[in-house]
Protein backbone atom coordinates (compact mmCIF):
# COMPACT_ATOMS: atom_id res chain seq x y z
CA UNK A 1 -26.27 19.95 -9.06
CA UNK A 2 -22.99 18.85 -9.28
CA UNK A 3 -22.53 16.46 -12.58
CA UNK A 4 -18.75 14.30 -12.16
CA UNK A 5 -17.68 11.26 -14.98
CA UNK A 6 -16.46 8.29 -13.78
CA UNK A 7 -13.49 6.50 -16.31
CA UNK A 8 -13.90 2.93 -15.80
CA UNK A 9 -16.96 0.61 -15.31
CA UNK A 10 -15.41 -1.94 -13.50
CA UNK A 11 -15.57 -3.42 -10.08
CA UNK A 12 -14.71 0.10 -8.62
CA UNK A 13 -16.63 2.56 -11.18
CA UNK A 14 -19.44 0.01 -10.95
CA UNK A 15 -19.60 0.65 -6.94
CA UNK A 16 -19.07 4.30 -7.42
CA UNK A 17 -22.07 4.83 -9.57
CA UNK A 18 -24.38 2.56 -7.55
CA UNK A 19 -23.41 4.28 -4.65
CA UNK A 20 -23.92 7.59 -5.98
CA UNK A 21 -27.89 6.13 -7.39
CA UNK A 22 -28.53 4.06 -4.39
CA UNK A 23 -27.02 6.59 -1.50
CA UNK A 24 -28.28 10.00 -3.11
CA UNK A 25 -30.35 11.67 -0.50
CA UNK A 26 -27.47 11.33 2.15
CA UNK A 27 -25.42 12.44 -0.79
CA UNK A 28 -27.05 15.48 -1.12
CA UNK A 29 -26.96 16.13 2.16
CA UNK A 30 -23.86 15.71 3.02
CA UNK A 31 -22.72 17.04 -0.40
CA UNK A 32 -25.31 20.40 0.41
CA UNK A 33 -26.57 19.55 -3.68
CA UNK A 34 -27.27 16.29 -5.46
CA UNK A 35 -24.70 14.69 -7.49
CA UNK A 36 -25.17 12.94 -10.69
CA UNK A 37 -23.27 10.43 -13.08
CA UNK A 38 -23.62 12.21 -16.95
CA UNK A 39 -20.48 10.23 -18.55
CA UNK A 40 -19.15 7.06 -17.92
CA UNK A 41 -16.57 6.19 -20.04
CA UNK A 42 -15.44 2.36 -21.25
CA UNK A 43 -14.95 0.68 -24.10
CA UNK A 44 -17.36 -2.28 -23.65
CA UNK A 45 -21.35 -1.62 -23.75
CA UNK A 46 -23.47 -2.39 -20.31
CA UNK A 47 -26.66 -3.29 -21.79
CA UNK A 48 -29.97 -3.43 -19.10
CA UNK A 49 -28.02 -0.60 -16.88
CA UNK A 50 -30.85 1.99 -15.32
CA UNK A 51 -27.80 4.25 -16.36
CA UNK A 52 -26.93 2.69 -19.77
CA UNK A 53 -27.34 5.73 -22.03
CA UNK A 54 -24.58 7.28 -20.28
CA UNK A 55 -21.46 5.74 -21.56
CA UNK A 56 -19.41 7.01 -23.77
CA UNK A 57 -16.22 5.71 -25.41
CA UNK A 58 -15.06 9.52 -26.66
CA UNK A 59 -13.02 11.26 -23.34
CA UNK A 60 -13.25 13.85 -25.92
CA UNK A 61 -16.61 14.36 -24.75
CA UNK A 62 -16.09 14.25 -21.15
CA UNK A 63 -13.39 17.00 -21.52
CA UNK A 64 -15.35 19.41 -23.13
CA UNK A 65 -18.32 19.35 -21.27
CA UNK A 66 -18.43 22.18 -19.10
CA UNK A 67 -21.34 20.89 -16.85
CA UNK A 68 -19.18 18.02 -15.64
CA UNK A 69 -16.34 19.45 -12.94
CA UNK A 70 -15.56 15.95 -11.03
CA UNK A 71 -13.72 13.40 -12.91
CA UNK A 72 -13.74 10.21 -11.29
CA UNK A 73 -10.41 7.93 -12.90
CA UNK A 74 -10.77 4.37 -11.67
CA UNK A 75 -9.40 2.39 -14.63
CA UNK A 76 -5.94 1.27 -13.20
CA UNK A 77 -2.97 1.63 -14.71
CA UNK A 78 -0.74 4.42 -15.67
CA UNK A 79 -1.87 5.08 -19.53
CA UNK A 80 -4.11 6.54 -19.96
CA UNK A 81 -5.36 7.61 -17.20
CA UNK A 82 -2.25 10.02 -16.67
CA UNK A 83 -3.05 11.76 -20.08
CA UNK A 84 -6.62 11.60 -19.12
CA UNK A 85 -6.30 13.04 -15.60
CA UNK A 86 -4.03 15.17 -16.52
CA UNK A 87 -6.18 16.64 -19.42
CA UNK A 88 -8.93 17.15 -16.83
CA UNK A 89 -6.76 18.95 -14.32
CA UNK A 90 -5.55 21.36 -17.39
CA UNK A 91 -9.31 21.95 -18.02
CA UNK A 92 -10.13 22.94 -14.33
CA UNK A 93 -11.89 20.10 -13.59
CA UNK A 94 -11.20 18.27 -10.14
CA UNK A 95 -10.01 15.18 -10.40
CA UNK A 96 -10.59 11.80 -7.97
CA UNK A 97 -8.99 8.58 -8.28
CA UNK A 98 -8.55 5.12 -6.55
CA UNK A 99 -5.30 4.38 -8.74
CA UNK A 100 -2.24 4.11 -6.36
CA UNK A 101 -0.04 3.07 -9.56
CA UNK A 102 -0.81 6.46 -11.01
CA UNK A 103 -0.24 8.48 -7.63
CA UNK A 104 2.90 7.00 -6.38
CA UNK A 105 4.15 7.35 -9.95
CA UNK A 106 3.09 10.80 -11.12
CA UNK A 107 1.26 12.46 -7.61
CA UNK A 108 3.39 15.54 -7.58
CA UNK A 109 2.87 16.40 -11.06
CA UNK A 110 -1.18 16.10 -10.57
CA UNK A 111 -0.84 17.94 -7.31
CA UNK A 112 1.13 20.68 -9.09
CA UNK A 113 -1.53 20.80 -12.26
CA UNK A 114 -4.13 20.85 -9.39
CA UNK A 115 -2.84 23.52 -7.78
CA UNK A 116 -2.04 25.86 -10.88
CA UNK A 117 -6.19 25.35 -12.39
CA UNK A 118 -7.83 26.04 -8.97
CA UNK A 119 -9.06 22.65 -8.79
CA UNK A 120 -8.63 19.60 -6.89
CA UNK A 121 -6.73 15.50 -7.39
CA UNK A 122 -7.63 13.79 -4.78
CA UNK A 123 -6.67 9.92 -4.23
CA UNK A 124 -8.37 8.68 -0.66
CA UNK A 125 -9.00 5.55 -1.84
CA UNK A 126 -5.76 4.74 -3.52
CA UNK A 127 -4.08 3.70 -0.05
CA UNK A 128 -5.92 1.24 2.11
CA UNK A 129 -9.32 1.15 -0.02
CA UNK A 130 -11.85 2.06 2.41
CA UNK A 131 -9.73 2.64 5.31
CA UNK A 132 -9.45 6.85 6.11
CA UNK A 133 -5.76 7.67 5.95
CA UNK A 134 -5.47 10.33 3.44
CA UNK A 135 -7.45 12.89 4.87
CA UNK A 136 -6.55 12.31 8.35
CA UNK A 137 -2.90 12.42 7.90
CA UNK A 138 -2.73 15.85 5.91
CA UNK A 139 -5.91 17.07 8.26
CA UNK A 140 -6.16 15.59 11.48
CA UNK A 141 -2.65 15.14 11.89
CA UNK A 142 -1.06 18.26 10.80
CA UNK A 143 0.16 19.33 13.58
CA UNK A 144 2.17 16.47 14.04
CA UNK A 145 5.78 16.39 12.72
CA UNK A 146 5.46 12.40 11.11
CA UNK A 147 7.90 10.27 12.10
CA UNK A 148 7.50 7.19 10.77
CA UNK A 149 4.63 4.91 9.05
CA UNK A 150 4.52 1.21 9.21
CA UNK A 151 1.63 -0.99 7.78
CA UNK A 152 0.37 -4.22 6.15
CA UNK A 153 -0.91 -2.85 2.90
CA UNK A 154 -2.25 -5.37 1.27
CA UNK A 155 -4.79 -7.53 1.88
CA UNK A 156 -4.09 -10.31 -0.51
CA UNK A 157 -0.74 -10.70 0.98
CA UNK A 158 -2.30 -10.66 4.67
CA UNK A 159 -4.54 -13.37 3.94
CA UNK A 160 -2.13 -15.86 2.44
CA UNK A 161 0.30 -14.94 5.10
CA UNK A 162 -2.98 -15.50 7.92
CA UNK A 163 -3.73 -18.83 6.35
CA UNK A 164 -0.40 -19.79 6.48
CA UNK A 165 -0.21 -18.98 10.29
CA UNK A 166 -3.33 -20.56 11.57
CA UNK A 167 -4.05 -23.42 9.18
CA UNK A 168 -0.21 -24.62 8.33
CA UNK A 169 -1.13 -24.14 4.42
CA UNK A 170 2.18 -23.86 2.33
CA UNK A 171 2.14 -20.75 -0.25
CA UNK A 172 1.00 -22.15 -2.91
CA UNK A 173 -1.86 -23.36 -1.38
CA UNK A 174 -3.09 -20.19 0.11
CA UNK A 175 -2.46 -18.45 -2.90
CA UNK A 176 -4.36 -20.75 -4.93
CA UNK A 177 -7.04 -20.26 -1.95
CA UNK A 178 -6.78 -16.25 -2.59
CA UNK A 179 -7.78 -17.06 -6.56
CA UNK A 180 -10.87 -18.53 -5.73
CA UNK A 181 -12.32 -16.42 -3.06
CA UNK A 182 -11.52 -13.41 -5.49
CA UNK A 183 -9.06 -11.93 -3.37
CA UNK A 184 -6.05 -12.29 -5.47
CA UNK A 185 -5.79 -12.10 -9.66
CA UNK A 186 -4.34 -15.38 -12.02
CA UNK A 187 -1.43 -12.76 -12.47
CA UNK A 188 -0.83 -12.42 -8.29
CA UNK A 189 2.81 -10.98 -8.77
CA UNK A 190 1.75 -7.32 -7.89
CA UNK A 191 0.56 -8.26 -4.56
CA UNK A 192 3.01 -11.14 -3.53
CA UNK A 193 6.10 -9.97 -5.23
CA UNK A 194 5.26 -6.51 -2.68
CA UNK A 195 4.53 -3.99 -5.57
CA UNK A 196 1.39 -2.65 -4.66
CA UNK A 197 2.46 -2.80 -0.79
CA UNK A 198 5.41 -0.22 -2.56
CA UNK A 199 3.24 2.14 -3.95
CA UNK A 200 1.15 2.52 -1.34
CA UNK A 201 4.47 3.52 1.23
CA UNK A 202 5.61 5.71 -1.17
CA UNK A 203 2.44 7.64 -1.34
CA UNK A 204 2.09 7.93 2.41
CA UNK A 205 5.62 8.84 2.57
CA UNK A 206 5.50 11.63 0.15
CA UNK A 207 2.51 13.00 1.87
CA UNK A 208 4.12 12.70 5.33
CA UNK A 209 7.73 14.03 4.32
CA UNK A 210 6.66 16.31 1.54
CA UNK A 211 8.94 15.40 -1.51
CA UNK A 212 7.96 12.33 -3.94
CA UNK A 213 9.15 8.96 -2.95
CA UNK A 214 9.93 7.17 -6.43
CA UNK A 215 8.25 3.49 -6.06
CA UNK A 216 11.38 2.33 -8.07
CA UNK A 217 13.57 3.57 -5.32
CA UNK A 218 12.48 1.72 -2.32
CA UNK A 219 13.95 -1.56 -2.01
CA UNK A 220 11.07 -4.45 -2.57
CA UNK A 221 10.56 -7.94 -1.67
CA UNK A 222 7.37 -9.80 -1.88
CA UNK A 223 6.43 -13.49 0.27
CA UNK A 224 6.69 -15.95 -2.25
CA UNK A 225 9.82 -17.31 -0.89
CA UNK A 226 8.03 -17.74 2.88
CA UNK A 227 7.54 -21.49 4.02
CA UNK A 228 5.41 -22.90 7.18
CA UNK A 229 9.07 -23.29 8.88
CA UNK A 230 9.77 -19.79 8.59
CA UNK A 231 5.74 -19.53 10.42
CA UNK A 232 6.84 -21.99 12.81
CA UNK A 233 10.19 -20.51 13.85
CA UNK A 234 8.64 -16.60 13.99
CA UNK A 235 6.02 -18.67 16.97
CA UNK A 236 8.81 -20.01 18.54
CA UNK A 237 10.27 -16.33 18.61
CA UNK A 238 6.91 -14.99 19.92
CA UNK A 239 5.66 -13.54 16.67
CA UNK A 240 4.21 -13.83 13.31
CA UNK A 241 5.27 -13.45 9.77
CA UNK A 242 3.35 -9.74 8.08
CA UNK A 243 4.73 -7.93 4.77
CA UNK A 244 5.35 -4.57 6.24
CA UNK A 245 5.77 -1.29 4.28
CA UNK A 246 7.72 1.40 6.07
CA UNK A 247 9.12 4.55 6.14
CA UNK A 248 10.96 6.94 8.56
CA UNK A 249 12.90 10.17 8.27
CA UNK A 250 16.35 9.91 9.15
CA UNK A 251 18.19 12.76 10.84
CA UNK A 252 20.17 13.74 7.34
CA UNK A 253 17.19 14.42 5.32
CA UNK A 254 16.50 11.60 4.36
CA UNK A 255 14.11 8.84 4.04
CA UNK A 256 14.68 5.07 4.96
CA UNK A 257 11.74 3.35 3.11
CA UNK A 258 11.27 -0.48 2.78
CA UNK A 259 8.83 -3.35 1.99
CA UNK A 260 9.75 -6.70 3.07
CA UNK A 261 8.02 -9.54 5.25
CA UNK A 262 9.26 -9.46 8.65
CA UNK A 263 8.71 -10.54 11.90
CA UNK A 264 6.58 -8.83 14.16
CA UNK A 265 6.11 -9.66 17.51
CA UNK A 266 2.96 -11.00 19.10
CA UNK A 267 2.66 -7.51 21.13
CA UNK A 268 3.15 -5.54 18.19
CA UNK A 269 -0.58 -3.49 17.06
CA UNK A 270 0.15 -5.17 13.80
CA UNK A 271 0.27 -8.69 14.78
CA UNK A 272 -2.86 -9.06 15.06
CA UNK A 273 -4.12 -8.03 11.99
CA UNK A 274 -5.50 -10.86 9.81
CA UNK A 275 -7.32 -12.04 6.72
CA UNK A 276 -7.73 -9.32 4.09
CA UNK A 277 -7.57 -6.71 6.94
CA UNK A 278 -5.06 -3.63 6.68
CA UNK A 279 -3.74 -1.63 9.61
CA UNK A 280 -1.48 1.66 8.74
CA UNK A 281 0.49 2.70 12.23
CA UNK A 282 1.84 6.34 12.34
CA UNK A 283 3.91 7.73 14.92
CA UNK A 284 3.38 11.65 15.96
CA UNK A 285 5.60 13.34 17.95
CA UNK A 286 2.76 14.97 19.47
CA UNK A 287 0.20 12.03 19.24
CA UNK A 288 2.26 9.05 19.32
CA UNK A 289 1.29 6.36 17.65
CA UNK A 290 -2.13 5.75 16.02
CA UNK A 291 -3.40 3.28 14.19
CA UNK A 292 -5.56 3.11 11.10
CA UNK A 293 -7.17 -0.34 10.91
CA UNK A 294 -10.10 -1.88 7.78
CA UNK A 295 -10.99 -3.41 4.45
CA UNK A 296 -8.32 -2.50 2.06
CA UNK A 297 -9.85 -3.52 -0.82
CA UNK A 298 -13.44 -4.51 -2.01
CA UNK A 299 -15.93 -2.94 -4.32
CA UNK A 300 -18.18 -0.50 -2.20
CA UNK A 301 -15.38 0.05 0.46
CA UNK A 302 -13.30 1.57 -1.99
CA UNK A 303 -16.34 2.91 -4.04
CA UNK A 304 -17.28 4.31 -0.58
CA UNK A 305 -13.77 6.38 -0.23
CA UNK A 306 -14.12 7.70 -3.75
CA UNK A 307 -17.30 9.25 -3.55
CA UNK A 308 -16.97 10.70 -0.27
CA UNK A 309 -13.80 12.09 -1.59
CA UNK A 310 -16.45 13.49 -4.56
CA UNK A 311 -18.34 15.23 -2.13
CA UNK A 312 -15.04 16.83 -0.46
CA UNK A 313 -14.79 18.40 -3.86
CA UNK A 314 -18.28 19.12 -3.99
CA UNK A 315 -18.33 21.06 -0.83
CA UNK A 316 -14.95 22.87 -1.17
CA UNK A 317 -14.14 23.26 -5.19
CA UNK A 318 -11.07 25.60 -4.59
CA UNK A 319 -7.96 23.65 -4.83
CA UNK A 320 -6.91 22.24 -1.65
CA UNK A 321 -3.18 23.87 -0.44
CA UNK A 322 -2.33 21.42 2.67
CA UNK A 323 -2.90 18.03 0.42
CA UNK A 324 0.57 18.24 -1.33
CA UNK A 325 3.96 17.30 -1.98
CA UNK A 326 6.55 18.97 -4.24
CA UNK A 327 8.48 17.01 -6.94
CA UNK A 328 11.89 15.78 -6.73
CA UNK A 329 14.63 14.69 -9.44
CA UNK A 330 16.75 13.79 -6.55
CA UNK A 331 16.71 9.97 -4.96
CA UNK A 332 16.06 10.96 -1.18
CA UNK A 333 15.28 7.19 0.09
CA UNK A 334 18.52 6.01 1.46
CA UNK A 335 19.84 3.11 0.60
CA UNK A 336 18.54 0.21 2.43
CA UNK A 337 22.38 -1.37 2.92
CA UNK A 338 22.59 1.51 4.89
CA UNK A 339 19.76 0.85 7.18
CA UNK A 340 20.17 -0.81 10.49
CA UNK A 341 17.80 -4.36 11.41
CA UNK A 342 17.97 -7.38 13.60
CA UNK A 343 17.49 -9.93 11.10
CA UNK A 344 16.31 -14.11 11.50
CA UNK A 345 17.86 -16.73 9.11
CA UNK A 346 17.69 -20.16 8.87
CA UNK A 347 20.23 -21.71 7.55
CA UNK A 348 21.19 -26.19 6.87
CA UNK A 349 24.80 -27.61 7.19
CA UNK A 350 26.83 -30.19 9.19
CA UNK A 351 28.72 -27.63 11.23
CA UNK A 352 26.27 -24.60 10.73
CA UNK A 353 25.66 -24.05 14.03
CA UNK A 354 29.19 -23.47 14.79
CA UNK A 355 29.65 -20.92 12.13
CA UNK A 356 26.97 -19.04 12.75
CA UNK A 357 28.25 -18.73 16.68
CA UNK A 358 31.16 -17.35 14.95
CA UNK A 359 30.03 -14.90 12.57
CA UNK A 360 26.82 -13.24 14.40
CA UNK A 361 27.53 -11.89 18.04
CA UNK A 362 25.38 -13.09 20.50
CA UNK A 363 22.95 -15.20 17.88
CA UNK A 364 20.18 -16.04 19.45
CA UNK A 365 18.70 -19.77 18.49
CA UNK A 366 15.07 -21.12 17.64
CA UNK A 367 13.59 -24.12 17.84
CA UNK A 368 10.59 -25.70 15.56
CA UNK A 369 8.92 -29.24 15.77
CA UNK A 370 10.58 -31.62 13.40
CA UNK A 371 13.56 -29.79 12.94
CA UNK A 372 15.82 -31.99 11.00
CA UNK A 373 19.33 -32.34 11.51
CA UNK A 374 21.27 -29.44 10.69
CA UNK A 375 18.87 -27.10 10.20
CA UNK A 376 19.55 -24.36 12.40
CA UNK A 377 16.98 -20.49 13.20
CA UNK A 378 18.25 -17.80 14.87
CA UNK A 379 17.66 -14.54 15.51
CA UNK A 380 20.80 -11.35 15.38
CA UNK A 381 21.59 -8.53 17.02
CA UNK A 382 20.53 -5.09 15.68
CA UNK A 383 22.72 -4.58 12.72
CA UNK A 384 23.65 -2.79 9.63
CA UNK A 385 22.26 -4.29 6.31
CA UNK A 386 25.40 -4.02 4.54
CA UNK A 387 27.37 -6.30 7.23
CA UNK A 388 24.67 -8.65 7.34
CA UNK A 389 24.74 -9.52 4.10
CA UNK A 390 28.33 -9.71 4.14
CA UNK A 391 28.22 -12.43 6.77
CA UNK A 392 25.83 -14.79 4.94
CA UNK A 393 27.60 -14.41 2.43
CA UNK A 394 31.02 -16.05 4.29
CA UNK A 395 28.41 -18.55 5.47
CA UNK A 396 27.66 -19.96 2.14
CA UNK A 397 31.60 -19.42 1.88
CA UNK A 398 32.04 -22.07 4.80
CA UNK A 399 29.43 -24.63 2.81
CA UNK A 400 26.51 -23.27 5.44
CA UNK A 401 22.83 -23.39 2.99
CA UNK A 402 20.77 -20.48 3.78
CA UNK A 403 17.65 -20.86 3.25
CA UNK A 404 15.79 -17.72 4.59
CA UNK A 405 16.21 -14.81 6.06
CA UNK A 406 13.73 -11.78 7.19
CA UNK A 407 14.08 -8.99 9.22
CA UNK A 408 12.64 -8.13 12.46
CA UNK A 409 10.15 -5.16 13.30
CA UNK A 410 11.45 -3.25 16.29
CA UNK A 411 8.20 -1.78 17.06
């Protein structure tokens, strides 16, 4: 029997040891032995549990029980459950874990301790909740040299954005919407100001280009600032609004790496992606592209990705040697001012129009209904970030308001 401790009774922990109760026989099977819960650590008491006499608020205890070899980290955060998985990993004990904060921050490092005790940190569910991606990028795609991954990544974000769309709700609105269902916390700013949608790149990233991709590195902007004209002008262009993470090698070595709402047209595979649905495209240059499309969130979907993740370990306790990345001092992500877009901007002024003709080389104009007076959308040529920003900067120069601008998903 294999005996693992879960860190954390909350909404994850929770689903991971009623899964693990509820789901044993096909457990077992699949596992080839049963699995059992022994510790569960948290500070607060869960009285009336059928597994209440197995918490603990001593990690002490945990680490120095040789009978327990999984430990399951789903509190959040990055203290302490570094120091805690990092213990675990010292002791030889596998370790699995849902947190994408404590991956994209500290991944190498756990992959390294992994490697060096013969046991195993694996993270499945930190990067689209129940949605395979892990496994089938450092698995079923390894014969692939990884171009490029693009994705919505956050489900919060993709529901606000999808309400906005089809019911003409301004931000606020859908965020407040979000609250109530339970999709989004009273502090949203992790999912709307594009943090978590950061982590998550950077893990993929790392995994598909091998060295760490620093979170802190990758240039960041959330959809707080979007408005229903923005969502009216991206229909009028053919396409919708998503936050997109993405990353791509680049032919020096390396990697362009962004997260930023954009356009993406109606054609695109992520277009139509909606509610708190995530899709994850990566592009093989043997396969091509393939997409990777689910819940990204939610209780027993991510439960579900942690356990099965449990019985990987179960199965195969010897440290895993393709699941890895190596660490890097060095900032590899270029610079995004360096990076190349087609951009849309909307912009108000008396003789903004003109200026705009003047500025951006074959400019290509929207239209919305209602557009006021002055107001003027349009759409640029592929260009580099840097010179972009340059020229809205001599628009504001010229007395031209801009009031938004977003890039534009190629692909």
């Amino acid at each position: 029997m294999a005996k693992i401790a879960v860190l954390g009774h909350g909404v994850v922990g929770s689903g991971v040891c009623e899964l693990v109760r509820d789901n044993q026989q096909s457990i077992c099977r699949r596992a080839g032995q049963p699995i059992e819960v022994k510790r569960i650590l948290d500070l607060r008491r869960f009285d009336g549990l059928d597994y209440s006499d197995r918490f603990t608020t001593d990690f002490n205890e945990i680490l120095s029980d040789d009978e327990i070899t999984i430990v399951v980290e789903v509190m959040g955060g990055l203290s302490p459950a570094y120091e805690y998985a990092s213990a675990a990993l010292c002791q030889g004990k596998s370790v699995v874990t849902s947190n994408k904060e404590l991956v994209a921050a500290k991944g190498a490092e756990l992959l390294r301790l992994a490697k060096e005790h013969n046991c195993n940190f694996y993270f499945e569910a930190s990067v689209g909740g129940g949605i395979p991606i892990i496994r089938p990028m450092h698995l079923c795609l390894a014969a692939n040299e990884i171009d490029e991954i693009a994705g919505i990544l956050n489900g919060t974000t993709n529901f606000i954005l999808t309400k906005m769309i089809k019911e003409q709700m301004d931000f606020d609105t859908a965020l407040k919407l979000a609250q109530d269902l339970g999709y989004a916390e009273r502090n949203p700013s992790a999912d709307v100001d594009g943090h978590d949608a950061c982590r998550k790149i950077c893990i993929l990233a790392s995994l598909a280009f091998g060295r760490h991709i620093h979170p802190e590195n990758v240039h960041t902007e959330g959809i707080t600032a979007i408005t229903p004209e923005d969502v009216d002008y991206a229909a009028n262009w053919g396409g919708v609004i998503k936050l997109i993470g993405r990353a791509r090698k680049t032919e020096d070595g390396k990697v362009e790496c962004l997260v930023a709402p954009s356009f993406v047209h109606g054609e695109s595979q992520l277009a139509n992606i909606d509610d708190v649905f995530n899709g994850v495209l990566v592009r093989g240059n043997a396969t091509g592209d393939v997409v990777f499309y689910g819940k990204g969130a939610g209780k027993l979907p991510t439960a579900s990705a942690v356990v099965a993740d449990v019985i990987d370990v179960t199965k195969s306790p010897a440290t895993s040697k393709s699941l890895t990345w190596a660490e890097c001092e060095e900032n590899i992500v270029e610079p995004f001012e360096n990076t190349f877009s087609a951009h849309y901007v909307r912009v108000n002024g008396v003789k903004a129009r003109k200026a705009v003709e003047n500025l951006f080389v074959n400019a290509a104009f929207l239209n919305r209904k209602g557009q006021p007076g002055g107001e003027e959308a349009f759409v640029t040529e592929v260009m580099l970030e840097s010179q972009f920003l340059n020229c809205l900067t001599q628009l504001e120069g010229l007395g031209v308001q801009v009031l938004a601008h977003l890039r534009i998903v190629e692909d």
